[in-house]
C-alpha atoms as a PDB file:
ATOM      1  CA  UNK A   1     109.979 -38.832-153.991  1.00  0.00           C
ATOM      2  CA  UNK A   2     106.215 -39.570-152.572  1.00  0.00           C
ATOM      3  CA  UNK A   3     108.063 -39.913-148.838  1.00  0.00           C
ATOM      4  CA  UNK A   4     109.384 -36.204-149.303  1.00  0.00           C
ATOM      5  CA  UNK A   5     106.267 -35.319-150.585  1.00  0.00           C
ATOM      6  CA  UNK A   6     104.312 -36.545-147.280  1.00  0.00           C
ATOM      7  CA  UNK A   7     107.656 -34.801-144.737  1.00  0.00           C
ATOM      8  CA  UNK A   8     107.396 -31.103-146.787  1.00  0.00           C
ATOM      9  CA  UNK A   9     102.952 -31.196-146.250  1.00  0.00           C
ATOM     10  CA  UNK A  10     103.240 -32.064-142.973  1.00  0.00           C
ATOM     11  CA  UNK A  11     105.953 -29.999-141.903  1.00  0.00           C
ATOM     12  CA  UNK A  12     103.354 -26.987-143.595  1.00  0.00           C
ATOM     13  CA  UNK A  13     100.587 -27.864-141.564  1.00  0.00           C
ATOM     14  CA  UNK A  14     102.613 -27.630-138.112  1.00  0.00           C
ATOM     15  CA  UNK A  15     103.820 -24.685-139.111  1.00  0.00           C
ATOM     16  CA  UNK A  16     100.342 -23.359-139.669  1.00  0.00           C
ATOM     17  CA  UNK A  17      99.083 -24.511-136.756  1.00  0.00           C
ATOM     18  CA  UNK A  18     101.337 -23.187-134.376  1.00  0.00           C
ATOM     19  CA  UNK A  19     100.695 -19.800-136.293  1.00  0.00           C
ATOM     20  CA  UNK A  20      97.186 -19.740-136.215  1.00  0.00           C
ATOM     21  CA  UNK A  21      97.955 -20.691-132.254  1.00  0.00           C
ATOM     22  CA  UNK A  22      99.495 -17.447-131.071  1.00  0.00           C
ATOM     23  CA  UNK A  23      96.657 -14.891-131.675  1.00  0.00           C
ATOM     24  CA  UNK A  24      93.604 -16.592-130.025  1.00  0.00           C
ATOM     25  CA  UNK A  25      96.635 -17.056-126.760  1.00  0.00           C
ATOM     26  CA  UNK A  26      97.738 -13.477-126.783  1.00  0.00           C
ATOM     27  CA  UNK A  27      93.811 -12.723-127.359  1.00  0.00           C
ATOM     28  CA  UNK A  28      93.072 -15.041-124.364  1.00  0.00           C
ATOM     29  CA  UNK A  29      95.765 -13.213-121.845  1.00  0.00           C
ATOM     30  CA  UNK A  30      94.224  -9.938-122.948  1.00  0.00           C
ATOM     31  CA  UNK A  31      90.815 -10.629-121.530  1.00  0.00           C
ATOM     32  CA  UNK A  32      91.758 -12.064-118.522  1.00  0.00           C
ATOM     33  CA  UNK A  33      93.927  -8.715-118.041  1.00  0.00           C
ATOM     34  CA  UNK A  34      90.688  -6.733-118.668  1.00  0.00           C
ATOM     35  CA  UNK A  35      88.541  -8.696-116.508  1.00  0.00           C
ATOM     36  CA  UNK A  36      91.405  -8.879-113.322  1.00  0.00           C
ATOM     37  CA  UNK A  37      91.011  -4.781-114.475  1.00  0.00           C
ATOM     38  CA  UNK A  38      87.299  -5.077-113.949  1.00  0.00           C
ATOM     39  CA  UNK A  39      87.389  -6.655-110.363  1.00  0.00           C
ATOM     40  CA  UNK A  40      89.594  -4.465-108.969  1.00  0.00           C
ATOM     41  CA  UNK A  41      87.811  -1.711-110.157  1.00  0.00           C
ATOM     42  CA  UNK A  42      84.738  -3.157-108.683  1.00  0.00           C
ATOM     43  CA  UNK A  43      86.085  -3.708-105.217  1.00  0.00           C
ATOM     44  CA  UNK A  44      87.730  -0.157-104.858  1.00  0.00           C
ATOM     45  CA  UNK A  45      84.342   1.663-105.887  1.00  0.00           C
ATOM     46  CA  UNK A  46      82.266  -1.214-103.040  1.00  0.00           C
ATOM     47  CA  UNK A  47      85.154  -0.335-100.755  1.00  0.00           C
ATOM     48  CA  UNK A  48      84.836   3.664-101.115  1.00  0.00           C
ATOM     49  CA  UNK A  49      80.667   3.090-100.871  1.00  0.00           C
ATOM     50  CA  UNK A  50      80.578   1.485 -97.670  1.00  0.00           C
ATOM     51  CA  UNK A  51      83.110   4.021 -95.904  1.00  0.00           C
ATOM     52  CA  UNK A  52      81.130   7.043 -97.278  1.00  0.00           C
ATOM     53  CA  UNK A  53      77.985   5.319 -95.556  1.00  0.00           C
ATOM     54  CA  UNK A  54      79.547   4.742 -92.335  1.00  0.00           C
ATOM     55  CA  UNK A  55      80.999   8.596 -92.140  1.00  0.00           C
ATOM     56  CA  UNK A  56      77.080   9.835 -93.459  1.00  0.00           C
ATOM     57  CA  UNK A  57      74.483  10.456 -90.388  1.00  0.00           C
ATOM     58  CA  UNK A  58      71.430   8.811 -91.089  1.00  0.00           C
ATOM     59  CA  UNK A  59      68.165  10.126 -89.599  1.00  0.00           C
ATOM     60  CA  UNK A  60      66.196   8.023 -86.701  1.00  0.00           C
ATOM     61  CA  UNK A  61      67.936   5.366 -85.035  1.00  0.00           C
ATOM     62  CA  UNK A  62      71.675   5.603 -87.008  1.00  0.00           C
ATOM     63  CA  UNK A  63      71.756   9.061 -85.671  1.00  0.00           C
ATOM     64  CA  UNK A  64      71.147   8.028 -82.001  1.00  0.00           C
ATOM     65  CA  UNK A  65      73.366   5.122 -82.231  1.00  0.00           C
ATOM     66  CA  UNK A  66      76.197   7.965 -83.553  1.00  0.00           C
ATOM     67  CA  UNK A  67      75.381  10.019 -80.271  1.00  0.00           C
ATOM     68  CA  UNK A  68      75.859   7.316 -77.725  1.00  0.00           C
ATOM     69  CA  UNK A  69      78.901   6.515 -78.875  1.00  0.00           C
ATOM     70  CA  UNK A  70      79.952   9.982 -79.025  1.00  0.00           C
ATOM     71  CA  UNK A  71      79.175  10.281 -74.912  1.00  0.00           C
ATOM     72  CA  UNK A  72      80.736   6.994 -74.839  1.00  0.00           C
ATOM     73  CA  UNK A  73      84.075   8.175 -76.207  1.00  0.00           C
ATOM     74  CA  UNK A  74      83.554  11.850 -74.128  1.00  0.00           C
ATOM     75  CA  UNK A  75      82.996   9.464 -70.914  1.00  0.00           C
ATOM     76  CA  UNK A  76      85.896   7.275 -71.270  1.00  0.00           C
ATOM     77  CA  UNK A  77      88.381  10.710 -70.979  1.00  0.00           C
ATOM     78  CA  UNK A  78      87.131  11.637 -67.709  1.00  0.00           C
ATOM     79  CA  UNK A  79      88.560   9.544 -64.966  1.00  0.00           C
ATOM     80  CA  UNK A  80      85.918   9.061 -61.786  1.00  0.00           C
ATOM     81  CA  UNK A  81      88.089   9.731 -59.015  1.00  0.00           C
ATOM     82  CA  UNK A  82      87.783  10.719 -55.072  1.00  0.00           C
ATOM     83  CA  UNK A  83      89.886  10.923 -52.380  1.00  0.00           C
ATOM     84  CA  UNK A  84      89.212  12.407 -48.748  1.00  0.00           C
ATOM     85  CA  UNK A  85      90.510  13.038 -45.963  1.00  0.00           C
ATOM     86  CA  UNK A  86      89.718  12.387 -42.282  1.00  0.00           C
ATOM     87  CA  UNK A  87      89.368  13.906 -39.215  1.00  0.00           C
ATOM     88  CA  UNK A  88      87.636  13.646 -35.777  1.00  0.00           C
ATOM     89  CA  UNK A  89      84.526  15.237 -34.873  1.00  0.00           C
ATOM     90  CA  UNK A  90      83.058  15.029 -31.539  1.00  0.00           C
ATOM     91  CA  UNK A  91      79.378  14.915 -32.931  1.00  0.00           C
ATOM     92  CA  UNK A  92      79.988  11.682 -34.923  1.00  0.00           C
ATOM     93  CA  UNK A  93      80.219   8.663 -32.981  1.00  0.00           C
ATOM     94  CA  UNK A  94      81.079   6.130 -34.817  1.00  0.00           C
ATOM     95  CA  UNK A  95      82.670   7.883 -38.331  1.00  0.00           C
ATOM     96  CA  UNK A  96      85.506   9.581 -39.102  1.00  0.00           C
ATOM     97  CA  UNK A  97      84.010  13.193 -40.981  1.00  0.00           C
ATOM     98  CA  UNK A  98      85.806  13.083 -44.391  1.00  0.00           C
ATOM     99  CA  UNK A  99      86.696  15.929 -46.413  1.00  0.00           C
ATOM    100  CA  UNK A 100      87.335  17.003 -49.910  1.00  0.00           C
ATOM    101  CA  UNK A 101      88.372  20.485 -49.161  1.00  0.00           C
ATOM    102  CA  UNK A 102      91.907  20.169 -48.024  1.00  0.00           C
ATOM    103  CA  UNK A 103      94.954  18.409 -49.720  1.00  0.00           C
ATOM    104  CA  UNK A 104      95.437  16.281 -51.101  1.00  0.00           C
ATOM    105  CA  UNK A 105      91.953  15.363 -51.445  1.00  0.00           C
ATOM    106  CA  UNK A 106      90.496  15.726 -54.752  1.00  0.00           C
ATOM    107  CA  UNK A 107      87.351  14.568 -56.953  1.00  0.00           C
ATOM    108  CA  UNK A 108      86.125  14.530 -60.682  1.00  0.00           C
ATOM    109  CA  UNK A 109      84.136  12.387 -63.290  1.00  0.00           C
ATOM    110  CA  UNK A 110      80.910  12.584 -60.939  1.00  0.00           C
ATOM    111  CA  UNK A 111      81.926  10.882 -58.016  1.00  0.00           C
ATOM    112  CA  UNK A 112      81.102  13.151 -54.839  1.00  0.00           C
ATOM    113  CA  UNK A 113      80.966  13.708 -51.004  1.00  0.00           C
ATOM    114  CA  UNK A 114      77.477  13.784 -49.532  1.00  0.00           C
ATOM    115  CA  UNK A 115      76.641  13.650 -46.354  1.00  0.00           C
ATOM    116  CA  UNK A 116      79.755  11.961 -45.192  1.00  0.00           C
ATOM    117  CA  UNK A 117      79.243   9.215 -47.649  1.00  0.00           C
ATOM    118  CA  UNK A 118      80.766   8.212 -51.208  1.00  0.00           C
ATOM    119  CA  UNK A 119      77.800   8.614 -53.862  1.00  0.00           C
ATOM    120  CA  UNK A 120      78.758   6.642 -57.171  1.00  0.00           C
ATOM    121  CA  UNK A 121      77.712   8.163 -60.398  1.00  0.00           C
ATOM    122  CA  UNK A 122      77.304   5.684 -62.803  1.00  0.00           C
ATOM    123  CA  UNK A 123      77.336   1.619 -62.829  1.00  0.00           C
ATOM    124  CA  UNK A 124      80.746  -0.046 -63.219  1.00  0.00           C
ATOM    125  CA  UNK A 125      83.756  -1.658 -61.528  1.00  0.00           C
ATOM    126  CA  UNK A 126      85.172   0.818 -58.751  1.00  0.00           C
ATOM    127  CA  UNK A 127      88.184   0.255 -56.591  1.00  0.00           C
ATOM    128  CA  UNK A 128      87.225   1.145 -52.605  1.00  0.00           C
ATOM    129  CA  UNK A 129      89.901   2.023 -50.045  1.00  0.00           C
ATOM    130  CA  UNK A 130      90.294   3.354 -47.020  1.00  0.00           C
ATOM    131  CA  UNK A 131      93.037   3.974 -44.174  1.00  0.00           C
ATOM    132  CA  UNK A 132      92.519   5.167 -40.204  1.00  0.00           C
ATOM    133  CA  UNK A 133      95.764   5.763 -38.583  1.00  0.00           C
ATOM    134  CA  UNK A 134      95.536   6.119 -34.319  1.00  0.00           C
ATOM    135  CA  UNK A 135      97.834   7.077 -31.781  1.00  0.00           C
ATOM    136  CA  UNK A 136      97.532   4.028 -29.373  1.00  0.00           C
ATOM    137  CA  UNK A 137      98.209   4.020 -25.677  1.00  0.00           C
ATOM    138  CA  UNK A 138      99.309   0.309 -24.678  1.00  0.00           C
ATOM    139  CA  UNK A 139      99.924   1.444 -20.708  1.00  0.00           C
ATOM    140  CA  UNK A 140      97.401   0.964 -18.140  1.00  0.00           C
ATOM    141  CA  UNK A 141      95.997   3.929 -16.226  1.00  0.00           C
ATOM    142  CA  UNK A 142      95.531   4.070 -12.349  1.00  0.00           C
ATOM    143  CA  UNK A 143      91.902   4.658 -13.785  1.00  0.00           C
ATOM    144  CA  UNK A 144      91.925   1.941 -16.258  1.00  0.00           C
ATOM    145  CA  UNK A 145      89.456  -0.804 -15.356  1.00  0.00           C
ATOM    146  CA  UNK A 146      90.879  -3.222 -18.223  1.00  0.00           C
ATOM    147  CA  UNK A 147      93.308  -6.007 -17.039  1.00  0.00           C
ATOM    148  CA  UNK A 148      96.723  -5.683 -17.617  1.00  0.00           C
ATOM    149  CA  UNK A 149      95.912  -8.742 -20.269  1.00  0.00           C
ATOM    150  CA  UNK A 150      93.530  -7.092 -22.094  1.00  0.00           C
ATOM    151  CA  UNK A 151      94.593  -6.246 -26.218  1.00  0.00           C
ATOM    152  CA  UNK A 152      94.203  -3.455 -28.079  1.00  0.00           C
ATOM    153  CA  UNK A 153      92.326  -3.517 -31.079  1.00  0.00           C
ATOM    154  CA  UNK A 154      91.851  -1.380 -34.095  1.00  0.00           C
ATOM    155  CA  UNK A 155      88.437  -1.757 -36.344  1.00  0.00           C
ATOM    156  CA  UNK A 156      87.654  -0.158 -39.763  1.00  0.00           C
ATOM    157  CA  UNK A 157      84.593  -0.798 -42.204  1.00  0.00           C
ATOM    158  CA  UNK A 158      83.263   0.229 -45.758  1.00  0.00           C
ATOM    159  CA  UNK A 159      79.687   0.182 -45.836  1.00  0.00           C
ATOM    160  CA  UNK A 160      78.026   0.060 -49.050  1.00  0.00           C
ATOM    161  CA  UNK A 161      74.003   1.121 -49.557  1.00  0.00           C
ATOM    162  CA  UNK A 162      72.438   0.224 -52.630  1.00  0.00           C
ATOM    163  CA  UNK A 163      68.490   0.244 -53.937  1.00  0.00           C
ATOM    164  CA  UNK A 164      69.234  -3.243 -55.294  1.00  0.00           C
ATOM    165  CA  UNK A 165      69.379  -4.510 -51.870  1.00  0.00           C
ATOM    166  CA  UNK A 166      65.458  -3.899 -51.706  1.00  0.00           C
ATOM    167  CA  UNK A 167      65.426  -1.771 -48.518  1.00  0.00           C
ATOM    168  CA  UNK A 168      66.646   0.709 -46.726  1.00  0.00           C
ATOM    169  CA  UNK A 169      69.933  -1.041 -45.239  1.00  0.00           C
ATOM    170  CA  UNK A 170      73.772  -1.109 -45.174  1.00  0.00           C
ATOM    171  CA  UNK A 171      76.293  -4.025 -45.870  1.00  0.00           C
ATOM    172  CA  UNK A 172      79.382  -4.525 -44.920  1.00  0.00           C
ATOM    173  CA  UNK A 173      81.650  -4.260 -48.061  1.00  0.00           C
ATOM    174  CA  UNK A 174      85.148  -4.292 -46.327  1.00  0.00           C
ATOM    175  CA  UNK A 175      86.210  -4.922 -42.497  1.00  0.00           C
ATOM    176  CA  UNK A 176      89.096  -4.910 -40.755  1.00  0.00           C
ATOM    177  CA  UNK A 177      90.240  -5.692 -37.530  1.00  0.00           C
ATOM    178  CA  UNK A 178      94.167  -5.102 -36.278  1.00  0.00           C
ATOM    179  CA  UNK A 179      95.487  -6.181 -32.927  1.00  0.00           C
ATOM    180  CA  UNK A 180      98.153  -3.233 -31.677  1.00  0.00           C
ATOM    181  CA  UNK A 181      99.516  -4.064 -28.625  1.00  0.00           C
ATOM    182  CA  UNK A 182      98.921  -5.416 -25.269  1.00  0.00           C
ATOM    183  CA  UNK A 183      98.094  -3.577 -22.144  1.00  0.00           C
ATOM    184  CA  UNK A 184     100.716  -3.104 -19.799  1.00  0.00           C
ATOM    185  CA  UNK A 185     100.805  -1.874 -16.211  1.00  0.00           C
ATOM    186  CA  UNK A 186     103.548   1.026 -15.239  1.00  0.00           C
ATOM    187  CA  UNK A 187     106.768   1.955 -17.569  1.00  0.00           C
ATOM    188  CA  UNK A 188     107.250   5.628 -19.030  1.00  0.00           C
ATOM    189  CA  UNK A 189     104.128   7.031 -20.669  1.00  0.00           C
ATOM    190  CA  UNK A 190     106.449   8.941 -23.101  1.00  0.00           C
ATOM    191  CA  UNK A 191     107.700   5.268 -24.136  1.00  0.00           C
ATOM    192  CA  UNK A 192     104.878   3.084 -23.788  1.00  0.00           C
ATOM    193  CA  UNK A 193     102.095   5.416 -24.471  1.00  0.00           C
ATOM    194  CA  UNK A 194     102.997   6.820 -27.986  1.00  0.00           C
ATOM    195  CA  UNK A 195     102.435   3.908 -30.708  1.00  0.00           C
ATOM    196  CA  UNK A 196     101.074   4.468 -33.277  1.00  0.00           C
ATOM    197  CA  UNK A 197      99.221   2.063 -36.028  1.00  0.00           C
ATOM    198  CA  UNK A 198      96.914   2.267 -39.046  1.00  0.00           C
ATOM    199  CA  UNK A 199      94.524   0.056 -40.478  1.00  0.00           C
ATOM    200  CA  UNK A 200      94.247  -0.151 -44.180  1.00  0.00           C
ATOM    201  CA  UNK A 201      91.697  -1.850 -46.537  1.00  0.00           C
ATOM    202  CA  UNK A 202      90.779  -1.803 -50.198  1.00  0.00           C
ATOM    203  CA  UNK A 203      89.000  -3.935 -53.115  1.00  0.00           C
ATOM    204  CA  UNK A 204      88.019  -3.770 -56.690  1.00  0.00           C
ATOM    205  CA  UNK A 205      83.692  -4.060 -56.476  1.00  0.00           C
ATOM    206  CA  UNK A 206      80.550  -4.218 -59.169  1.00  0.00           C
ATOM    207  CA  UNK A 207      78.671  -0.800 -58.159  1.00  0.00           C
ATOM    208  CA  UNK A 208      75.382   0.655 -59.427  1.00  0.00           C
ATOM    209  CA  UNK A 209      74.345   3.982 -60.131  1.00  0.00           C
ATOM    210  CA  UNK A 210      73.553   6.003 -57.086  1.00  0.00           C
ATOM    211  CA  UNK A 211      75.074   3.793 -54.506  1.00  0.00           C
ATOM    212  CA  UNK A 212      76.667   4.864 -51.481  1.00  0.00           C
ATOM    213  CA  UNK A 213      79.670   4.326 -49.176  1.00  0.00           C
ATOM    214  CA  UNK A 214      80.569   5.804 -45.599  1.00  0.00           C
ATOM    215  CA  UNK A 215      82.920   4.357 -42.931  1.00  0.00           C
ATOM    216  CA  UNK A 216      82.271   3.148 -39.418  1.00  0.00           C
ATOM    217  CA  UNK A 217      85.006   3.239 -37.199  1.00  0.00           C
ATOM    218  CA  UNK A 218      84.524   2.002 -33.711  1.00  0.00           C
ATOM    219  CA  UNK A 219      86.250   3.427 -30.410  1.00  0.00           C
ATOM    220  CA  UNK A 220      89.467   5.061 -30.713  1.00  0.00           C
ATOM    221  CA  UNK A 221      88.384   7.592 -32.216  1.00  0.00           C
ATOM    222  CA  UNK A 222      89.283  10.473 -30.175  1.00  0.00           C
ATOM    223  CA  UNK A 223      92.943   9.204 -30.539  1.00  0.00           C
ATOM    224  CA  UNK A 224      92.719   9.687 -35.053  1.00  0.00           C
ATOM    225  CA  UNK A 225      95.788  10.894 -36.599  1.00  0.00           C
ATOM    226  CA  UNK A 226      94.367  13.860 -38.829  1.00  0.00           C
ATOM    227  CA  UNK A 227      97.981  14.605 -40.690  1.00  0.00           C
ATOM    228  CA  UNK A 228      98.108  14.540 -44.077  1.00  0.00           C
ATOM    229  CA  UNK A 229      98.487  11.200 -45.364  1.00  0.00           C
ATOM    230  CA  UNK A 230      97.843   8.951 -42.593  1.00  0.00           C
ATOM    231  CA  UNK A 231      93.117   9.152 -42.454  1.00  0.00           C
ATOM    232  CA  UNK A 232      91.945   8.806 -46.043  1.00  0.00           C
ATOM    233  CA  UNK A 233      88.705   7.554 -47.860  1.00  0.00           C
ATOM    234  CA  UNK A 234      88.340   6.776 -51.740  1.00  0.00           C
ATOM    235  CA  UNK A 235      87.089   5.396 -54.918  1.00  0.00           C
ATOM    236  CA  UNK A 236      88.384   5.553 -58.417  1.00  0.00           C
ATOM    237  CA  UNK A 237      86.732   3.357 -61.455  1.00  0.00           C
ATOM    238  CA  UNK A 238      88.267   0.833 -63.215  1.00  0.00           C
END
């Protein structure tokens, strides 16, 4: 009798303790629901605060900040392109005169033409080429003083001028030098006389703000091929 006694009380007091168990869990699981709540309530409102500041124009130095970047963005939709085309011209004796006035020459985003030179607008990487096409005799002359050994060569440079060279002086930027033929004595002048060869350069270079290109093109000039296509000049940024 006193060992059921002792089995019935203690079976009561597990059965009250697992009762008196339940509330304080499902009390416990509703404040960490409330507090998760809480959080995420707190990062949403931080979240919506810091996007409303960086749409609002602040006076001083925010506002400035908002107009670079506004130039910036209007910049980076213009394109900086130029491209020429060449001709001969008597008066100029060692350039071809370049031209943005007939196709398919073309320029925008502040690149320009003066003075028979390339002026570059604003600092930044540029691509530079440039093509000379000639219509090369390779048959002696009764005239011709050169031996019948002598080789015909084609030359083409970019100069560039720039105030960060600290004076008032050209460098050579790109050069080329093409051998077309050989001179020969006799033969038909219709077959021997009418070859024709280019010389083509171009590079990708670090240029500053008011910079300028032009060409120098030695001899052979009288003999330039001026048809569409064949004597251009031009930059475009990168």
């Amino acid at each position: 009798m006193e060992g059921d006694c002792k089995v019935t009380l203690f079976a009561a007091v597990d059965s009250e303790s697992k009762n008196s168990t339940r509330p304080g869990a499902k009390h416990g699981s509703a404040l960490t629901v409330a507090l998760l709540g809480f959080t995420l309530f707190l990062a949403i409102a931080g979240a919506a605060l810091l996007i409303l500041n960086l749409h609002t124009k602040k006076p001083g130095r925010d506002e400035e900040s908002f107009d670079i970047h506004h130039t910036l963005r209007q910049l980076s939709n213009v394109r900086a392109a130029i491209h020429l085309t060449g001709q001969y011209n008597s008066q100029m004796a060692n350039s071809v005169e370049w031209s943005n006035q007939v196709d398919p020459s073309h320029s925008e985003g502040g690149l320009e033409l003066k003075n028979n030179e390339i002026v570059i607008p604003q600092a930044g990487l540029y691509f530079v080429y440039s093509q000379v096409s000639f219509r090369v005799s390779c048959r002696i002359d009764e005239n011709d003083d050169t031996s019948a050994t002598s080789m015909v060569h084609l030359t083409h440079r970019v100069r560039r001028w720039s105030s960060s060279f600290g004076n008032d002086e050209y460098r050579t930027i790109l050069h080329s030098v093409r051998t077309a033929c050989q001179k020969t004595a006799g033969g038909d002048a219709d077959e021997e006389g009418g070859w024709y060869s280019a010389v083509y350069m171009g590079a990708v270079f670090n240029l500053n703000k008011g910079d300028r290109l032009k060409t120098v093109t030695e001899k052979m000039l009288p003999n330039l091929e001026e048809e569409a296509g064949k004597t251009f000049f031009g930059v475009f940024a990168m």
